[in-house]
N, C-alpha and C. Protein backbone atom coordinates (compact mmCIF):
# COMPACT_ATOMS: atom_id res chain seq x y z
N UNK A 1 14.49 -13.60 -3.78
CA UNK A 1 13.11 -13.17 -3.69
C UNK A 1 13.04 -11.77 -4.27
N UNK A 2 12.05 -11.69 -5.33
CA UNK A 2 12.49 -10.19 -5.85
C UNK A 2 11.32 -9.18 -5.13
N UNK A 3 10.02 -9.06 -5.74
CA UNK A 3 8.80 -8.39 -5.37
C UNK A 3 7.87 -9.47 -4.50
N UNK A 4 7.82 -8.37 -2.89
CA UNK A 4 6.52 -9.45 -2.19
C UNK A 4 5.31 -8.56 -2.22
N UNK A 5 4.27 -8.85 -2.49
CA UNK A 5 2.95 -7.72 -2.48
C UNK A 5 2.34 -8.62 -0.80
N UNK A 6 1.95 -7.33 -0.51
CA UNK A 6 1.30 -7.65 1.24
C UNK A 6 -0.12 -7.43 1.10
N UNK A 7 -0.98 -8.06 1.73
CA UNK A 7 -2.50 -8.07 1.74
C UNK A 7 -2.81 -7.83 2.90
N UNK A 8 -3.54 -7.15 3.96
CA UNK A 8 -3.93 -7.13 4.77
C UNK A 8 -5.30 -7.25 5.01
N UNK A 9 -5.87 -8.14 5.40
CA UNK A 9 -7.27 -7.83 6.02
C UNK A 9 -7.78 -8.08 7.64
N UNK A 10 -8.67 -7.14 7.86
CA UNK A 10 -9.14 -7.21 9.23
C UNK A 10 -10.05 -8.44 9.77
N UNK A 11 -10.18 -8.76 10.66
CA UNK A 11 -10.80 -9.42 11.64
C UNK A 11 -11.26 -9.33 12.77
N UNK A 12 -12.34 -8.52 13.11
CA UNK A 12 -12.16 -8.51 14.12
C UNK A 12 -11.15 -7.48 15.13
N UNK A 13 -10.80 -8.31 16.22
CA UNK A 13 -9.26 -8.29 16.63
C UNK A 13 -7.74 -8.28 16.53
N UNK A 14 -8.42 -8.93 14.86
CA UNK A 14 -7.03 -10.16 14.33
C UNK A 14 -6.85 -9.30 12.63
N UNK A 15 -5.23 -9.47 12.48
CA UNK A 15 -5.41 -9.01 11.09
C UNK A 15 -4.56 -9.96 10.49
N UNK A 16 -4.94 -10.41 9.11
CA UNK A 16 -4.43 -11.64 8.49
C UNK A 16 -3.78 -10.63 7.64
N UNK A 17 -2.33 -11.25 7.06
CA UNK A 17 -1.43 -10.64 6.13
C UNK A 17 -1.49 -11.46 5.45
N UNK A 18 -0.98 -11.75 3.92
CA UNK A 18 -1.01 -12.49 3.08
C UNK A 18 0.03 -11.97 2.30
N UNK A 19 1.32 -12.63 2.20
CA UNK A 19 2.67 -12.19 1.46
C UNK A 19 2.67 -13.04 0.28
N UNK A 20 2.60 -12.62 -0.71
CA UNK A 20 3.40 -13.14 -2.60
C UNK A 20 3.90 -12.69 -2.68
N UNK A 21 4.66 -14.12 -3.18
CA UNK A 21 6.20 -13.15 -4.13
C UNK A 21 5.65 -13.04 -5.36
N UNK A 22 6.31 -12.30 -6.45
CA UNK A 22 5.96 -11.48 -7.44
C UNK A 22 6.41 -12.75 -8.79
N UNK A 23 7.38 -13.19 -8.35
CA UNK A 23 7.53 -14.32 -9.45
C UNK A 23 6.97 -15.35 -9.57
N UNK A 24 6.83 -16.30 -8.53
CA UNK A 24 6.63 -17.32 -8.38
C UNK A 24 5.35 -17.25 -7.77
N UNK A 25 4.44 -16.67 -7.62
CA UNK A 25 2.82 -16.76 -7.08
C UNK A 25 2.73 -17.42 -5.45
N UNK A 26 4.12 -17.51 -5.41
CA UNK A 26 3.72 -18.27 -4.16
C UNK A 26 3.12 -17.58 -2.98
N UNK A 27 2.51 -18.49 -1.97
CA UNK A 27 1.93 -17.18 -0.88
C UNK A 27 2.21 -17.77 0.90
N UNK A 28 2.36 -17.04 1.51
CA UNK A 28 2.65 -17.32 3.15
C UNK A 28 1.08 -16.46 3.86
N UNK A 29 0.70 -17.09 4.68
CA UNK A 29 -0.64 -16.54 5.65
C UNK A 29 0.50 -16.15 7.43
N UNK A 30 0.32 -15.12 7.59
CA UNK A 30 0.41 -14.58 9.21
C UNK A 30 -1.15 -14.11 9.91
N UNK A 31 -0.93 -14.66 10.75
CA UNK A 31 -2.24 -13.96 11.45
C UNK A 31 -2.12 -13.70 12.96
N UNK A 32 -2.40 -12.23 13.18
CA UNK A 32 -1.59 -12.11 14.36
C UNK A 32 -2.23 -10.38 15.29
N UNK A 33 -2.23 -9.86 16.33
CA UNK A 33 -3.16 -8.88 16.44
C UNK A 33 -2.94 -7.51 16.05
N UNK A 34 -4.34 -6.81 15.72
CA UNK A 34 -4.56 -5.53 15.48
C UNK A 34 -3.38 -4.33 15.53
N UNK A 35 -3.41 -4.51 16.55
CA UNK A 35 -2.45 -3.67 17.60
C UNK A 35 -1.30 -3.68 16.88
N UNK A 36 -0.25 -4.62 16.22
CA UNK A 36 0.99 -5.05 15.69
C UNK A 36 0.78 -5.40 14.25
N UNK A 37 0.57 -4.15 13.10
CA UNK A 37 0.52 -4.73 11.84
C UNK A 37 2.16 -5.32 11.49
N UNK A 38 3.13 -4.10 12.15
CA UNK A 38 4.49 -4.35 11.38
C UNK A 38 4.45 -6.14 11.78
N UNK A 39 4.65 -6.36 12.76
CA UNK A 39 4.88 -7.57 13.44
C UNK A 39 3.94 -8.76 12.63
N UNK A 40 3.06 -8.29 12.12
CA UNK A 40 2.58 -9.27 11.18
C UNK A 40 2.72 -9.40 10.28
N UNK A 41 3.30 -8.02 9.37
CA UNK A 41 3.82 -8.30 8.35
C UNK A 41 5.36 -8.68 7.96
N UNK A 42 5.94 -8.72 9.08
CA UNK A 42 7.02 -9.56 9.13
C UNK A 42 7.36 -11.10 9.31
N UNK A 43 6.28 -11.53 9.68
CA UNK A 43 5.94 -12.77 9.92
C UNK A 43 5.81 -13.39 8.51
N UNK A 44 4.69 -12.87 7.89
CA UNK A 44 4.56 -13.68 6.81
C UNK A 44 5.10 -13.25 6.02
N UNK A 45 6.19 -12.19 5.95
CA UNK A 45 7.42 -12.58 4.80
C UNK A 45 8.44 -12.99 5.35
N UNK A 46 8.38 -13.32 6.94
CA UNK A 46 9.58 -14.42 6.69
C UNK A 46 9.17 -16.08 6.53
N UNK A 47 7.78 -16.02 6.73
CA UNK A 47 7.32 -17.68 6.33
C UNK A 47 7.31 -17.85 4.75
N UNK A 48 7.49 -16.59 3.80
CA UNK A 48 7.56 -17.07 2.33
C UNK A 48 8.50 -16.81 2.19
N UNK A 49 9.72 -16.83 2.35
CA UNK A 49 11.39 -16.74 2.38
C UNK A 49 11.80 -17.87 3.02
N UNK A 50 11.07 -18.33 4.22
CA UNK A 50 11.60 -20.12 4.01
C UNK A 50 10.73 -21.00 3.56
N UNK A 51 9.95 -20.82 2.79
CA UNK A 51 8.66 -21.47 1.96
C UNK A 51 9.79 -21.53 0.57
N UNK A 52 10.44 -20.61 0.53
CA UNK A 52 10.88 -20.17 -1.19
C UNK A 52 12.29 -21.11 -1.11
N UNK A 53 13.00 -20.63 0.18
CA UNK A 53 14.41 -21.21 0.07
C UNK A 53 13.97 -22.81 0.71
N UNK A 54 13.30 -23.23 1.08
CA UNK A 54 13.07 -24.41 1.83
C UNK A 54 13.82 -24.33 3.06
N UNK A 55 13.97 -23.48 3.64
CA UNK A 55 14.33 -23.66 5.45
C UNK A 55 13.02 -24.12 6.20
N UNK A 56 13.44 -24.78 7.38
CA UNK A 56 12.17 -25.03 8.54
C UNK A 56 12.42 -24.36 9.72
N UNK A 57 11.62 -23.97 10.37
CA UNK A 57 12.24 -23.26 11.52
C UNK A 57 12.83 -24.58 12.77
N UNK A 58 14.00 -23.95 13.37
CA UNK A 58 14.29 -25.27 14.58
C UNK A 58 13.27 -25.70 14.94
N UNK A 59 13.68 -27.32 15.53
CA UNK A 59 12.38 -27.27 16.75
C UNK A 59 12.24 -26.91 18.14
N UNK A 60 10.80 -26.16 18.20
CA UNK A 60 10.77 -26.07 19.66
C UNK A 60 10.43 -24.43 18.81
N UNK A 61 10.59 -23.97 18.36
CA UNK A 61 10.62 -22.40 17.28
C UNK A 61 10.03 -22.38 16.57
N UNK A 62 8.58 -21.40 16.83
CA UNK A 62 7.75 -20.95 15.51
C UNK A 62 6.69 -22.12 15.57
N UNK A 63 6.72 -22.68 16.99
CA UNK A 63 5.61 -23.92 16.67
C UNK A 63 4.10 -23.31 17.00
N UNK A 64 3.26 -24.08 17.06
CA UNK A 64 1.97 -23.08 17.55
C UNK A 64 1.95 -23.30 19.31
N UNK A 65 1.76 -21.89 19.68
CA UNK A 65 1.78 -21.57 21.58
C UNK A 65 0.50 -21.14 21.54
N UNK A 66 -0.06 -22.64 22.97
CA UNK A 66 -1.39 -22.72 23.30
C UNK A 66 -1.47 -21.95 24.59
């Protein structure tokens, strides 16, 4: 993975990150609260690093908590 550009926008409460990688256009969505940008922007570069390499997260990990 060479260059990821980070997007941030607000919501509200909520701030959506938006990670591309620089080669391949590809893109990962995090969305996660205000309060915790780092934490969101870690999220969605690690969902386009296993988007890129094709990993899945285990199961039971990273699923959606209601």
């Amino acid at each position: 993975m060479a260059d990821v550009y980070l997007e941030l926008q607000r919501n509200g409460a909520y701030l959506k990150c938006t990670a591309t990688d620089s080669v391949s256009g590809e893109e990962a969505v995090a969305i996660g609260p205000l309060n915790d940008p780092e934490g969101v922007k870690r999220l969605a570069v690690l969902k386009l690093r296993n988007k890129l390499t094709g990993t899945k997260p285990a199961p039971g990990k990273g699923g959606l908590i209601v």
